[in-house]
C-alpha atoms as a PDB file:
ATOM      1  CA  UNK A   1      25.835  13.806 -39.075  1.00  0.00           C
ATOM      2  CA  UNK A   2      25.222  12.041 -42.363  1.00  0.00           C
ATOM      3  CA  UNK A   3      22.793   8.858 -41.360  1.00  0.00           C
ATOM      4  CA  UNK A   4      24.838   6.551 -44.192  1.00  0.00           C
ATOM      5  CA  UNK A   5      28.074   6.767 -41.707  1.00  0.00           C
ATOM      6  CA  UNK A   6      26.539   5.244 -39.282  1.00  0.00           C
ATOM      7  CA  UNK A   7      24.816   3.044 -41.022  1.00  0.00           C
ATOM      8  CA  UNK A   8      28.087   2.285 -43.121  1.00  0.00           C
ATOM      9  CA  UNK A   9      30.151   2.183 -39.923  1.00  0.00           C
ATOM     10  CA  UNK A  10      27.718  -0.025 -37.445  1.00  0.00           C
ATOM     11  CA  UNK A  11      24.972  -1.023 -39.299  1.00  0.00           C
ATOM     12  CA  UNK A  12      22.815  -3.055 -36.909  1.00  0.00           C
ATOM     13  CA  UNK A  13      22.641  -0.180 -34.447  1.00  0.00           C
ATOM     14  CA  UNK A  14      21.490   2.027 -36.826  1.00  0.00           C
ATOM     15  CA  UNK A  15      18.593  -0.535 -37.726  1.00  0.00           C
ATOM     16  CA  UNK A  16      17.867  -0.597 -33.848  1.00  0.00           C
ATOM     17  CA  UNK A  17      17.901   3.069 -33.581  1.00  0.00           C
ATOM     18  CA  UNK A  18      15.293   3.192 -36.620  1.00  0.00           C
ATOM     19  CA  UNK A  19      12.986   0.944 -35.074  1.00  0.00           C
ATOM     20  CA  UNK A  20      12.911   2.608 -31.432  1.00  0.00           C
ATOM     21  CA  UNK A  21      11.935   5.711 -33.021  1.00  0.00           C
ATOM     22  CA  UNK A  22       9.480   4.281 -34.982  1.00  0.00           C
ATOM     23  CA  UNK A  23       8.127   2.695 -32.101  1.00  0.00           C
ATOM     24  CA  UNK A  24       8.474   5.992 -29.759  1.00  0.00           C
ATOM     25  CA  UNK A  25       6.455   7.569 -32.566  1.00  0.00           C
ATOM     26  CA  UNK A  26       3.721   5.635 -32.290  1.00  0.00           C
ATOM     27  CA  UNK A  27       3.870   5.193 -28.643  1.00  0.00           C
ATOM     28  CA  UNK A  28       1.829   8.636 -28.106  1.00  0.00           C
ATOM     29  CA  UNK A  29      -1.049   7.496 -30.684  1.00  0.00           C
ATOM     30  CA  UNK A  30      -1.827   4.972 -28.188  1.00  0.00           C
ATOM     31  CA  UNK A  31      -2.703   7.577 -25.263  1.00  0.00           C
ATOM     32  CA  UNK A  32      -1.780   5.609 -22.272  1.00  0.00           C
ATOM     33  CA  UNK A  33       0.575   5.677 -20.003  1.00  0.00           C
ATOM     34  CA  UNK A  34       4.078   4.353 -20.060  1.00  0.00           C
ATOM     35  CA  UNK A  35       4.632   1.826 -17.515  1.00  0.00           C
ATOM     36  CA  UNK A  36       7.484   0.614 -15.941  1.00  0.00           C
ATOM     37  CA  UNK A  37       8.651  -2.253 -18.102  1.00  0.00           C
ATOM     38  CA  UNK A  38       7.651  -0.529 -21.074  1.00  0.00           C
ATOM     39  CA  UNK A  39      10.409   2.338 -20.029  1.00  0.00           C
ATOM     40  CA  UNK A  40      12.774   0.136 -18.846  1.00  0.00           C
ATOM     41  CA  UNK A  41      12.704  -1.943 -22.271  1.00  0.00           C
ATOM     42  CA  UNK A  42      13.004   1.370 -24.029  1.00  0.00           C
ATOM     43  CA  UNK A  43      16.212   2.371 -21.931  1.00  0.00           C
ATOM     44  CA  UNK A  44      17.752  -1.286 -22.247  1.00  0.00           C
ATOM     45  CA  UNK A  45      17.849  -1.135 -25.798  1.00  0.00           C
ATOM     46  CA  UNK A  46      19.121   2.680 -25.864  1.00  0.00           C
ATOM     47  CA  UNK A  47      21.807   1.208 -23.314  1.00  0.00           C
ATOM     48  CA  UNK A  48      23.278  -0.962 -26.142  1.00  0.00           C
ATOM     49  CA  UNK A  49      23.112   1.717 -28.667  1.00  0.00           C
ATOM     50  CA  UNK A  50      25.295   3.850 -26.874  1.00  0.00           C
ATOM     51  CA  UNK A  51      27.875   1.132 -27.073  1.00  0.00           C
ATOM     52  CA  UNK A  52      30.560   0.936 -29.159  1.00  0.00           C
ATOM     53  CA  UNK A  53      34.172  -0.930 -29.831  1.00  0.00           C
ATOM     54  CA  UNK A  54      37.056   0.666 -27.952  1.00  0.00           C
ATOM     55  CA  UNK A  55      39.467   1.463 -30.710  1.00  0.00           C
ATOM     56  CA  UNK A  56      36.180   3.828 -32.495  1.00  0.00           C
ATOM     57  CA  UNK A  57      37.400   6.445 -29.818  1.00  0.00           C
ATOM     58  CA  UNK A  58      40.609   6.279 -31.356  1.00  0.00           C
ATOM     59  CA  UNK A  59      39.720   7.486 -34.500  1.00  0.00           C
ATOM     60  CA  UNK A  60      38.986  11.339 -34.988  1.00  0.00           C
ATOM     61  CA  UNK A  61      36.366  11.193 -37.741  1.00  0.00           C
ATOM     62  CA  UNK A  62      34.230   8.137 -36.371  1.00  0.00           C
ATOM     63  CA  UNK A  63      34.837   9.689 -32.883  1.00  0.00           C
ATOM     64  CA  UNK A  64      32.662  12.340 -33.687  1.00  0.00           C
ATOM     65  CA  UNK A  65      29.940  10.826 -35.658  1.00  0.00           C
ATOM     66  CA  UNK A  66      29.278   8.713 -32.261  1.00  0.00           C
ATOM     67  CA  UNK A  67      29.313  11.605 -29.887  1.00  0.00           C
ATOM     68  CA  UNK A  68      26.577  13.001 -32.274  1.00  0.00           C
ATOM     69  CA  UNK A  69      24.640  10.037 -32.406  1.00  0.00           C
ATOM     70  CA  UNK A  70      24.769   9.619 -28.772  1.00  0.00           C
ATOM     71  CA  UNK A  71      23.712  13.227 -28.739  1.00  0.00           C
ATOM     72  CA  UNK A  72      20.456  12.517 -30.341  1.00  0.00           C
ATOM     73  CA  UNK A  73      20.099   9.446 -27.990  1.00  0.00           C
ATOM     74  CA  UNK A  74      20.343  11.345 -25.049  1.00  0.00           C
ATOM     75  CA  UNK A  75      17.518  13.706 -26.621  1.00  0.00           C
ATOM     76  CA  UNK A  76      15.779  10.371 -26.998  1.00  0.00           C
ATOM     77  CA  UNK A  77      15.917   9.521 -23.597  1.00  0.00           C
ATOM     78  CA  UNK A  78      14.619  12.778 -22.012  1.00  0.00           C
ATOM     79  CA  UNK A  79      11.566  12.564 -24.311  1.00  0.00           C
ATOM     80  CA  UNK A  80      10.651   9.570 -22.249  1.00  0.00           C
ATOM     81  CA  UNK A  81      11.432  10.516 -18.891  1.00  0.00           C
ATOM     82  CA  UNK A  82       9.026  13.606 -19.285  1.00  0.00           C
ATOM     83  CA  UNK A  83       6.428  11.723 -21.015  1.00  0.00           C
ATOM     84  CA  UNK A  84       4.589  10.399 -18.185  1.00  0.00           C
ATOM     85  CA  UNK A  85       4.564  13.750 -16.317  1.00  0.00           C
ATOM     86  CA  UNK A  86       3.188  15.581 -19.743  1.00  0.00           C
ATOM     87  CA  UNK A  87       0.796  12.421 -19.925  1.00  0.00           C
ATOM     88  CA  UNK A  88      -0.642  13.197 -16.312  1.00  0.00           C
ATOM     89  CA  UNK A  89      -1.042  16.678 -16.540  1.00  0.00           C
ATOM     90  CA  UNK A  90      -2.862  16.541 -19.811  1.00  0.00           C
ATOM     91  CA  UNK A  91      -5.554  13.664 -18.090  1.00  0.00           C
ATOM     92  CA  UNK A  92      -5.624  15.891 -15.070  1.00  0.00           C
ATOM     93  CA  UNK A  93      -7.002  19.170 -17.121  1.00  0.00           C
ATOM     94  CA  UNK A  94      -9.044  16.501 -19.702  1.00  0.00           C
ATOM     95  CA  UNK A  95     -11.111  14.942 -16.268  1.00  0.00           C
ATOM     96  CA  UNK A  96     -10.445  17.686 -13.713  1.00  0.00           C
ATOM     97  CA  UNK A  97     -14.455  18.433 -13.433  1.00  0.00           C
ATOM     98  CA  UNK A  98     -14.358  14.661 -13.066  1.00  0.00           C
ATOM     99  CA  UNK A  99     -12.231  15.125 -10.449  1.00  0.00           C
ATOM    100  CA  UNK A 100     -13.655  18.191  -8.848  1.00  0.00           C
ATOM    101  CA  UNK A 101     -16.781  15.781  -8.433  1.00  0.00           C
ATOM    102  CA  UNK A 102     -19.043  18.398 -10.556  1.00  0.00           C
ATOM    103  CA  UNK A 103     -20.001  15.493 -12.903  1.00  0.00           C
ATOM    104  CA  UNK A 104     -21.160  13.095 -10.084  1.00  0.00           C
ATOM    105  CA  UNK A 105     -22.573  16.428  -8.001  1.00  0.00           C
ATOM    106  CA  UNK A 106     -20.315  15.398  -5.056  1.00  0.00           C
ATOM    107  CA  UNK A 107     -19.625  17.577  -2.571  1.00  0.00           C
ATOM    108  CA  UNK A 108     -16.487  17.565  -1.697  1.00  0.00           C
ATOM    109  CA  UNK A 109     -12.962  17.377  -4.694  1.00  0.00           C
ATOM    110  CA  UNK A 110     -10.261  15.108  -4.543  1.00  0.00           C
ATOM    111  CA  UNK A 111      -7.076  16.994  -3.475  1.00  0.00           C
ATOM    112  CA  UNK A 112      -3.813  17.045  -5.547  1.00  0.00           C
ATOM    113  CA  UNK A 113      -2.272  13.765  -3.794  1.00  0.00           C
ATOM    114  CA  UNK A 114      -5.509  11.968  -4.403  1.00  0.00           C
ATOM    115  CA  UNK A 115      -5.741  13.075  -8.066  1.00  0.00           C
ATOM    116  CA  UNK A 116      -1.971  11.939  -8.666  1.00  0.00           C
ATOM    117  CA  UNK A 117      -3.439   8.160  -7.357  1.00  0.00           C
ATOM    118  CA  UNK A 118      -6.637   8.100  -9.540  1.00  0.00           C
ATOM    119  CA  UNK A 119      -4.325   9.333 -12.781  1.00  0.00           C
ATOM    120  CA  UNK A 120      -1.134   7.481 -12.597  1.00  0.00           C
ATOM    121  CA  UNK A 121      -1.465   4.116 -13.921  1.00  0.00           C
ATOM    122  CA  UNK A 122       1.393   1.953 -14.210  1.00  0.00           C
ATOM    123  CA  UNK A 123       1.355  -1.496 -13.671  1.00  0.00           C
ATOM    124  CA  UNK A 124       1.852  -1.537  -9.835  1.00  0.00           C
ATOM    125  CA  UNK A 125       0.880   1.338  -8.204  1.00  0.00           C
ATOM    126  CA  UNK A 126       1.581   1.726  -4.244  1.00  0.00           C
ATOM    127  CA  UNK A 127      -0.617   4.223  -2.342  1.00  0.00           C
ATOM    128  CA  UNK A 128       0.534   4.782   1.233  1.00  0.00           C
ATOM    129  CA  UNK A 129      -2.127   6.724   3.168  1.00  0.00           C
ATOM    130  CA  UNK A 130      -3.020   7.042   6.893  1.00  0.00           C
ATOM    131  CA  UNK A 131      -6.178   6.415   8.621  1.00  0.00           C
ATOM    132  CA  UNK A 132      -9.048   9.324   7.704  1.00  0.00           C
ATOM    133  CA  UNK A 133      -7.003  10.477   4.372  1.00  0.00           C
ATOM    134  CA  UNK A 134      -9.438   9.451   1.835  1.00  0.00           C
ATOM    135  CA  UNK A 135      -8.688   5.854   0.825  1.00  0.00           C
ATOM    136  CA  UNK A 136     -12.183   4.584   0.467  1.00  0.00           C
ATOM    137  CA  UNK A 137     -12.767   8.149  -1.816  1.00  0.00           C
ATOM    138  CA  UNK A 138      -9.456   7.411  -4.091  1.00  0.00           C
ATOM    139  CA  UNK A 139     -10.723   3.719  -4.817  1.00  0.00           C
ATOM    140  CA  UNK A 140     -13.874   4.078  -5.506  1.00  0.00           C
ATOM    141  CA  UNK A 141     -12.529   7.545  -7.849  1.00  0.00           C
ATOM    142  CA  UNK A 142     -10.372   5.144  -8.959  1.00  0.00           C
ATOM    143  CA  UNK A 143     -12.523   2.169 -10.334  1.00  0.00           C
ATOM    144  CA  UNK A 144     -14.922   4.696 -11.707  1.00  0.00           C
ATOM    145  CA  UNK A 145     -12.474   7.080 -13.776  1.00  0.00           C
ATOM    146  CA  UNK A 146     -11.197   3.539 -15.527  1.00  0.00           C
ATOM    147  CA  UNK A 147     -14.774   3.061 -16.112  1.00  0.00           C
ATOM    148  CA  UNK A 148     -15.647   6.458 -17.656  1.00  0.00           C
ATOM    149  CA  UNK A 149     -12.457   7.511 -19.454  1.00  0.00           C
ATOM    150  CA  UNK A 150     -11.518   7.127 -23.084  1.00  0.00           C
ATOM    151  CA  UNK A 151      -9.492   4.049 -22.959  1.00  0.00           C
ATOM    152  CA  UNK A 152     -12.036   2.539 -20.823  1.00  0.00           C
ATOM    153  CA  UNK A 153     -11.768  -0.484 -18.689  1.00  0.00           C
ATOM    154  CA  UNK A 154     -14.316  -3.202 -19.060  1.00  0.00           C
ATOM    155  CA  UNK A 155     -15.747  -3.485 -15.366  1.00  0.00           C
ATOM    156  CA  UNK A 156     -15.962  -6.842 -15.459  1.00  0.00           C
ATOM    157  CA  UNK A 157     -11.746  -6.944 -15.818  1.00  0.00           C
ATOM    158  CA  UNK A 158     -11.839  -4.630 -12.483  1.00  0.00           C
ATOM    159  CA  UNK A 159     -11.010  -6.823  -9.361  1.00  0.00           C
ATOM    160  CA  UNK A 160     -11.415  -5.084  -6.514  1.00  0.00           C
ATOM    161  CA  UNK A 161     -10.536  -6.114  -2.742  1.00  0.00           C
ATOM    162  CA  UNK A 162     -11.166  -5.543   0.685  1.00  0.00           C
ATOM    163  CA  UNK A 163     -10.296  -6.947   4.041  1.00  0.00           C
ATOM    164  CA  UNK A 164     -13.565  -7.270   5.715  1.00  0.00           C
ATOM    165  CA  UNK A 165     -16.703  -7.235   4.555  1.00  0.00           C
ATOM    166  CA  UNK A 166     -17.739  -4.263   5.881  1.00  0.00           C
ATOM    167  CA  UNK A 167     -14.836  -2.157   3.641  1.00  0.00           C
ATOM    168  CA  UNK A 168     -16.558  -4.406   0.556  1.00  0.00           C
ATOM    169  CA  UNK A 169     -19.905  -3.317   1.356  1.00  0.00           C
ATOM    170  CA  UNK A 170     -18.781  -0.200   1.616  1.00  0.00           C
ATOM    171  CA  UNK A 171     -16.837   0.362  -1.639  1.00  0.00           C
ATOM    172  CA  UNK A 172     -19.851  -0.982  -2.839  1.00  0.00           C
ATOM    173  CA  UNK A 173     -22.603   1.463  -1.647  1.00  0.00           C
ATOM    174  CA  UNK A 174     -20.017   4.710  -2.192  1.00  0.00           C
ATOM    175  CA  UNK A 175     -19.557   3.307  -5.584  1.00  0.00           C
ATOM    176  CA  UNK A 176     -23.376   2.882  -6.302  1.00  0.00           C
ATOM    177  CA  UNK A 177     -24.543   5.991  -4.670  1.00  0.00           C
ATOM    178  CA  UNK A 178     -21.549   8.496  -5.969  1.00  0.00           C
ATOM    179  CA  UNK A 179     -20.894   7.320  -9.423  1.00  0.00           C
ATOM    180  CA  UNK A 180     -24.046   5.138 -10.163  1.00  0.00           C
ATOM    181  CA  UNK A 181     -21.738   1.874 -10.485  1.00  0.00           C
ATOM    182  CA  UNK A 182     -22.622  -1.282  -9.975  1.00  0.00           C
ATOM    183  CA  UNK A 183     -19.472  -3.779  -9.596  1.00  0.00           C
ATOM    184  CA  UNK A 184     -18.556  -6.648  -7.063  1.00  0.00           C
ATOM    185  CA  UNK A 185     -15.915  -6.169  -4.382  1.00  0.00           C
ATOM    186  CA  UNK A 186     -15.352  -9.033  -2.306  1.00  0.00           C
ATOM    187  CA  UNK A 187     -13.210  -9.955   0.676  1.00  0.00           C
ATOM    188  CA  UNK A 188      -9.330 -11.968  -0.088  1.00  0.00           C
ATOM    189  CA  UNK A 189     -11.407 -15.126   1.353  1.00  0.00           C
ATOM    190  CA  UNK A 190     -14.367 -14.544  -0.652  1.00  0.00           C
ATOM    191  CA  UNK A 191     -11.639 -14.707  -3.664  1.00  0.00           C
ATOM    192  CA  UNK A 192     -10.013 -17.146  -2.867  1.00  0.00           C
ATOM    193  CA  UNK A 193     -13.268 -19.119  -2.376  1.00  0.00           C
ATOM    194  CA  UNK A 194     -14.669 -18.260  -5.728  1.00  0.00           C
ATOM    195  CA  UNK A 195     -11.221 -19.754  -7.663  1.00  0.00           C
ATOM    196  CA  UNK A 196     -11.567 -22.540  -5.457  1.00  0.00           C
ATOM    197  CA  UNK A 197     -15.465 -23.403  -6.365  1.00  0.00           C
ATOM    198  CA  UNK A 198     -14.698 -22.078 -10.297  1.00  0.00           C
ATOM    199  CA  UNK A 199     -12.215 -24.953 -10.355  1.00  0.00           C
ATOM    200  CA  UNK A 200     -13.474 -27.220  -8.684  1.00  0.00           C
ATOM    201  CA  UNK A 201     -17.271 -27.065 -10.088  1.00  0.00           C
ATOM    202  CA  UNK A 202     -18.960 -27.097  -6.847  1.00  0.00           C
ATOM    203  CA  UNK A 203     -18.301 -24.840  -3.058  1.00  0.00           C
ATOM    204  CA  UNK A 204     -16.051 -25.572  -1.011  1.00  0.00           C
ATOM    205  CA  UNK A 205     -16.490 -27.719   2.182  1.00  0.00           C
ATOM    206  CA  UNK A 206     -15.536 -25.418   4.817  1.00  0.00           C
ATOM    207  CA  UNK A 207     -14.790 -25.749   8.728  1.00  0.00           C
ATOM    208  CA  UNK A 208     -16.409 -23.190   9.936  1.00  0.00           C
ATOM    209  CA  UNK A 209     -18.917 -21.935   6.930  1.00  0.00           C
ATOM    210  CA  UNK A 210     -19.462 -17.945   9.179  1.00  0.00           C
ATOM    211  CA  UNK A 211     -20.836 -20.664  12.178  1.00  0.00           C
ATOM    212  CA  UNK A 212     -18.482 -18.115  15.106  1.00  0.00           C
ATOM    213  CA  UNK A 213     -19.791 -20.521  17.603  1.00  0.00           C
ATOM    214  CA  UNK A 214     -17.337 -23.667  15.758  1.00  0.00           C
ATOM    215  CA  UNK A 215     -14.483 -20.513  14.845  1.00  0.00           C
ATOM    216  CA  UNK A 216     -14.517 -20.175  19.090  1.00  0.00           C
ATOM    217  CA  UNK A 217     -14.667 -23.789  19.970  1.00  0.00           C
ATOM    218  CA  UNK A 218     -11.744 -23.988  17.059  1.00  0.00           C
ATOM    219  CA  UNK A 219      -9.554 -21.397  18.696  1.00  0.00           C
ATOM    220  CA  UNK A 220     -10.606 -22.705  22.097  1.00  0.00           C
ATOM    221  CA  UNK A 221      -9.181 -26.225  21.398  1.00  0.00           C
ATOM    222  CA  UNK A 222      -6.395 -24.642  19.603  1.00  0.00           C
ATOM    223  CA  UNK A 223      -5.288 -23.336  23.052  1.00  0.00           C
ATOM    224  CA  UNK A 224      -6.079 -25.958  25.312  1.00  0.00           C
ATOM    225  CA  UNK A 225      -4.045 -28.575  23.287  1.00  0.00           C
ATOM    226  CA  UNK A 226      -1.155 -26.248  22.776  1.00  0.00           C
ATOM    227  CA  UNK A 227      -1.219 -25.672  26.582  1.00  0.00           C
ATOM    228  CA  UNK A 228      -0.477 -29.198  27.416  1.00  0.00           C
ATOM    229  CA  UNK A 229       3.090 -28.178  26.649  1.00  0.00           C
ATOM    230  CA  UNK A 230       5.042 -27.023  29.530  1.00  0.00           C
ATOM    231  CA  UNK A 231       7.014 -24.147  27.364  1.00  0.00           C
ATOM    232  CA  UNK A 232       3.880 -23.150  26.013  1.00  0.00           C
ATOM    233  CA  UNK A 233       2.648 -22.934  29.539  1.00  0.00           C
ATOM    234  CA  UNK A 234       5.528 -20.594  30.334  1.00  0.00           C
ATOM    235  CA  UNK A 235       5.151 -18.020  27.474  1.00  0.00           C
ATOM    236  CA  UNK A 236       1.306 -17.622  28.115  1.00  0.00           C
ATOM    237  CA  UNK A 237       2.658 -16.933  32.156  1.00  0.00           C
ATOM    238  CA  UNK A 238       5.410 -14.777  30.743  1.00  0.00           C
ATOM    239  CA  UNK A 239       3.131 -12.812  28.500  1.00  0.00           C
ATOM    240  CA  UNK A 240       0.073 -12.143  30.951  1.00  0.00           C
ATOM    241  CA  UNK A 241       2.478 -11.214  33.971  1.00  0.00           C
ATOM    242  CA  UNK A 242       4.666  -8.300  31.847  1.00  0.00           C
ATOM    243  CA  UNK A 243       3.104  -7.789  28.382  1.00  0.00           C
ATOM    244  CA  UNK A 244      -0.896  -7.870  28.487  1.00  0.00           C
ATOM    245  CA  UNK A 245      -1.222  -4.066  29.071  1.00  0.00           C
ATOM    246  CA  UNK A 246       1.128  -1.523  28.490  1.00  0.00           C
ATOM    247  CA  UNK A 247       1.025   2.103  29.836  1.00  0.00           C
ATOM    248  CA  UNK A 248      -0.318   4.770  27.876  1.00  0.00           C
ATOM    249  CA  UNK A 249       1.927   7.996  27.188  1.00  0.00           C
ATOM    250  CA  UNK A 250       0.317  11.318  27.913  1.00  0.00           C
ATOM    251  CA  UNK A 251       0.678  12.161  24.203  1.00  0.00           C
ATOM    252  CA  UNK A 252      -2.496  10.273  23.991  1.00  0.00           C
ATOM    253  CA  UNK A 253      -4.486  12.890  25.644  1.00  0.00           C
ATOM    254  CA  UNK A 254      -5.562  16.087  24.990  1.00  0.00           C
ATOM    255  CA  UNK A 255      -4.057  17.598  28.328  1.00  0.00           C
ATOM    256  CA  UNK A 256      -2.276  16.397  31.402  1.00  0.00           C
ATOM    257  CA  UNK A 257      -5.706  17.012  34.088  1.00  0.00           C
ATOM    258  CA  UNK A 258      -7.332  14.086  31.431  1.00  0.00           C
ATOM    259  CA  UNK A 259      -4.381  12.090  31.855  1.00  0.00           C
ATOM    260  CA  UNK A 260      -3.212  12.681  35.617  1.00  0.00           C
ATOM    261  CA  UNK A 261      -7.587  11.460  36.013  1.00  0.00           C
ATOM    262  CA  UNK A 262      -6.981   8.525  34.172  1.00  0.00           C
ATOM    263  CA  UNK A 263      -3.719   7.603  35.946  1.00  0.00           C
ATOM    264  CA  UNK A 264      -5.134   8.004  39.296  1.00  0.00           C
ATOM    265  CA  UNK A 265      -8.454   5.623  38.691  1.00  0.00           C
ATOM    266  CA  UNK A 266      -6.240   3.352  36.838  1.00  0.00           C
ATOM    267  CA  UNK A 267      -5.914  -0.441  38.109  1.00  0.00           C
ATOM    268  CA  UNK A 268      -3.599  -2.865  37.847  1.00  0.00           C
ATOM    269  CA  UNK A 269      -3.435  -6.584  39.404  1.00  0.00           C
ATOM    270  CA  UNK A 270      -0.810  -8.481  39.910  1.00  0.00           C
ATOM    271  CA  UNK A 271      -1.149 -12.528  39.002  1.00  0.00           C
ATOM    272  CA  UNK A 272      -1.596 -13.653  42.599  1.00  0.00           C
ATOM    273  CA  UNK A 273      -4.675 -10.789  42.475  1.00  0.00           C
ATOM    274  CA  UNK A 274      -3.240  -7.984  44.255  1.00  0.00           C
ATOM    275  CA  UNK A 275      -4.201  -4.367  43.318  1.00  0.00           C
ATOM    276  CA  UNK A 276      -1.700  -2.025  42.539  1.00  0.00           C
ATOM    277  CA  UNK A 277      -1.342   1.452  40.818  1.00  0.00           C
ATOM    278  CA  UNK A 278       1.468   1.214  38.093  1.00  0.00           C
ATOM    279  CA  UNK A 279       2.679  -1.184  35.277  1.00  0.00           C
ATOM    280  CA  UNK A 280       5.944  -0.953  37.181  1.00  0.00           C
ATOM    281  CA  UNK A 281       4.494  -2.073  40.869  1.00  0.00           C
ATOM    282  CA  UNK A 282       2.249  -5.055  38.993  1.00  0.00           C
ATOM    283  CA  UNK A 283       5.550  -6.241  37.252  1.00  0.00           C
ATOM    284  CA  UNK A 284       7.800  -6.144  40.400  1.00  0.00           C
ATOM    285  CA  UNK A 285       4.885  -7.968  42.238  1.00  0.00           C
ATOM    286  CA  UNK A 286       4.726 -10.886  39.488  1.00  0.00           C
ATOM    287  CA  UNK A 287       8.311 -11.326  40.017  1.00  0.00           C
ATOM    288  CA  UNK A 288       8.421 -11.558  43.746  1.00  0.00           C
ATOM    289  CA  UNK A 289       4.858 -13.847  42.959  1.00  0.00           C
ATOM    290  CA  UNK A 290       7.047 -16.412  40.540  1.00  0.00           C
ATOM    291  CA  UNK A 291       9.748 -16.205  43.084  1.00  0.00           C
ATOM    292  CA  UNK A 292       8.391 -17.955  46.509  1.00  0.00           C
ATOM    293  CA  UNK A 293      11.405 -17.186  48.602  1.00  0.00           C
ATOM    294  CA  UNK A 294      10.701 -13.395  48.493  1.00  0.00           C
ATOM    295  CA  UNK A 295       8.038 -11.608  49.905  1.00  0.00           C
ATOM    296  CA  UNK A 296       5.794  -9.232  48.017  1.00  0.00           C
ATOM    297  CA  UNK A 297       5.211  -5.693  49.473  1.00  0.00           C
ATOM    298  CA  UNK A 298       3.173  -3.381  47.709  1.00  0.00           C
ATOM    299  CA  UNK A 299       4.237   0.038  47.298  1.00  0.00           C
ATOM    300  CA  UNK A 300       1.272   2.559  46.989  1.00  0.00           C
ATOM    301  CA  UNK A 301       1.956   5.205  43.955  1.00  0.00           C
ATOM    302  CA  UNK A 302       0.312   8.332  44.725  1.00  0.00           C
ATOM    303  CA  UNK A 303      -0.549  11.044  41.694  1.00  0.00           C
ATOM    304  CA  UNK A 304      -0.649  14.495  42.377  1.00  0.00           C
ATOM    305  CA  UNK A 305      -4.325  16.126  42.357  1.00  0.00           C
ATOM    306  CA  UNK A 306      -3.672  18.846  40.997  1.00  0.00           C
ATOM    307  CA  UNK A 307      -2.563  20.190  37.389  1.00  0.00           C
ATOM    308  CA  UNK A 308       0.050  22.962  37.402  1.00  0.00           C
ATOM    309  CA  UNK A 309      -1.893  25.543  34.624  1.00  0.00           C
ATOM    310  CA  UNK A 310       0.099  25.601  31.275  1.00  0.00           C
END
């Protein structure tokens, strides 16, 4: 397709397409990755390039020039969609003894999942991961590969949070004692205390200043004031007589003799103080207790004492 056509025929996408490739070329001189709005910019602008006055397809010759130039668009747009997976697998092989933990001498290597977390880097990254999956590992892995690798983050840029201060102190000490890193990780309140004094040039007064005696007498007068209220009153009674313990499944135990023992020493008690043996006998005795006209008999639930063998 001869480029003066094009240019000839529409010359202001031409100019556009000239100056995304231009750009694309230099993209990969830069070594990072391509975030989100980066990408999305570069497909906008491809979007209107593809474009073009409905009465072009009616004409044979400039038909065809635009099917070829959207040819080499679409070419265009695969480069990009496979640039962030060539992008990963090349850091992945450059810091994989990073990664292994053979630089730090650590013991155990981060697996694949983990390794995909540390690497990626676009502007938002959400890591969903259950309880004993390696979080802690991946963060601190995390801070200290944009520490250590080429395009190196400044540490000081590096805000990193927890929700207690034991998780902070934490981070902290795997930090220090894997990777030899020094850097602060506060709480969200710390934080938001910091911006707080940085503005205002001094701390903070606070209520309760870590004093849990005044957090308690707090929430305690909390309570009692809110309790003055008669439907307040009601949804404490409502929540106590039905919803304060629930029963456990047997999917919480390892085998039905540890849960047919813990159902038979388990005790329940009813609001007017009456033991029972089940969530279901406590809850029909709170009824019959809120309702005077009816009396309350207990119905003794008896569990079997022995366990049928698997």
């Amino acid at each position: 397709m001869p480029k003066g056509k094009i240019q000839e025929l529409y010359p202001e996408k031409y100019e556009l397409k000239q100056k995304l490739e231009k750009d694309w070329q230099n993209f990969p001189n830069r070594d990072t990755y391509l975030i989100h709005d980066e990408k999305r910019k570069f497909f906008q602008d491809i979007n209107q390039l593809t474009k073009f006055p409905r009465r072009s397809l009616f004409k044979f010759r400039e038909r065809g020039r635009i099917r070829q130039f959207r040819k080499k668009l679409r070419k265009f747009i695969e480069e990009i969609n496979i640039y962030n997976q060539k992008f990963v697998e090349k850091r992945l092989k450059i810091y994989s003894s990073f990664l292994d933990g053979k630089d730090d001498g650590l013991k155990y290597p981060l697996d694949d999942e983990q390794r995909l977390a540390v690497i990626k880097d676009d502007k938002h990254n959400l890591v969903i991961a259950g309880a004993g999956s390696g979080k802690t590992s991946v963060i601190s892995s995390r801070i200290a590969y944009l520490i250590r690798r080429k395009d190196k983050v400044d540490k000081e840029r590096i805000l990193a949070l927890a929700f207690t201060k034991v998780a902070a102190d934490e981070m902290k000490e795997r930090l220090k004692k894997n990777y030899g890193i020094e850097i602060d990780i506060s709480t969200f309140h710390a934080l938001g205390r910091s911006i707080i004094e940085e503005e205002l040039g001094h701390k903070p007064k606070l209520t309760f200043d870590g004093n849990e005696k005044k957090i308690y007498e707090f929430i305690e007068k909390l309570f009692t004031d809110v309790l003055k209220e008669e439907k307040y009153q009601k949804i404490l009674i409502e929540y106590l007589a039905y919803h304060s313990e629930q029963e456990v499944e047997e999917e919480s135990f390892e085998d039905k003799e540890e849960y047919f023992n813990y159902m038979r020493n388990k005790k329940y008690s009813t609001l007017n103080d009456i033991s029972v043996k089940s969530i279901s006998e406590r809850d029909i005795g709170n009824f019959l207790f809120f309702d005077s006209r009816l009396t309350l008999i207990v119905i003794q639930q008896s569990y079997a004492q022995a366990v049928e063998a698997p």
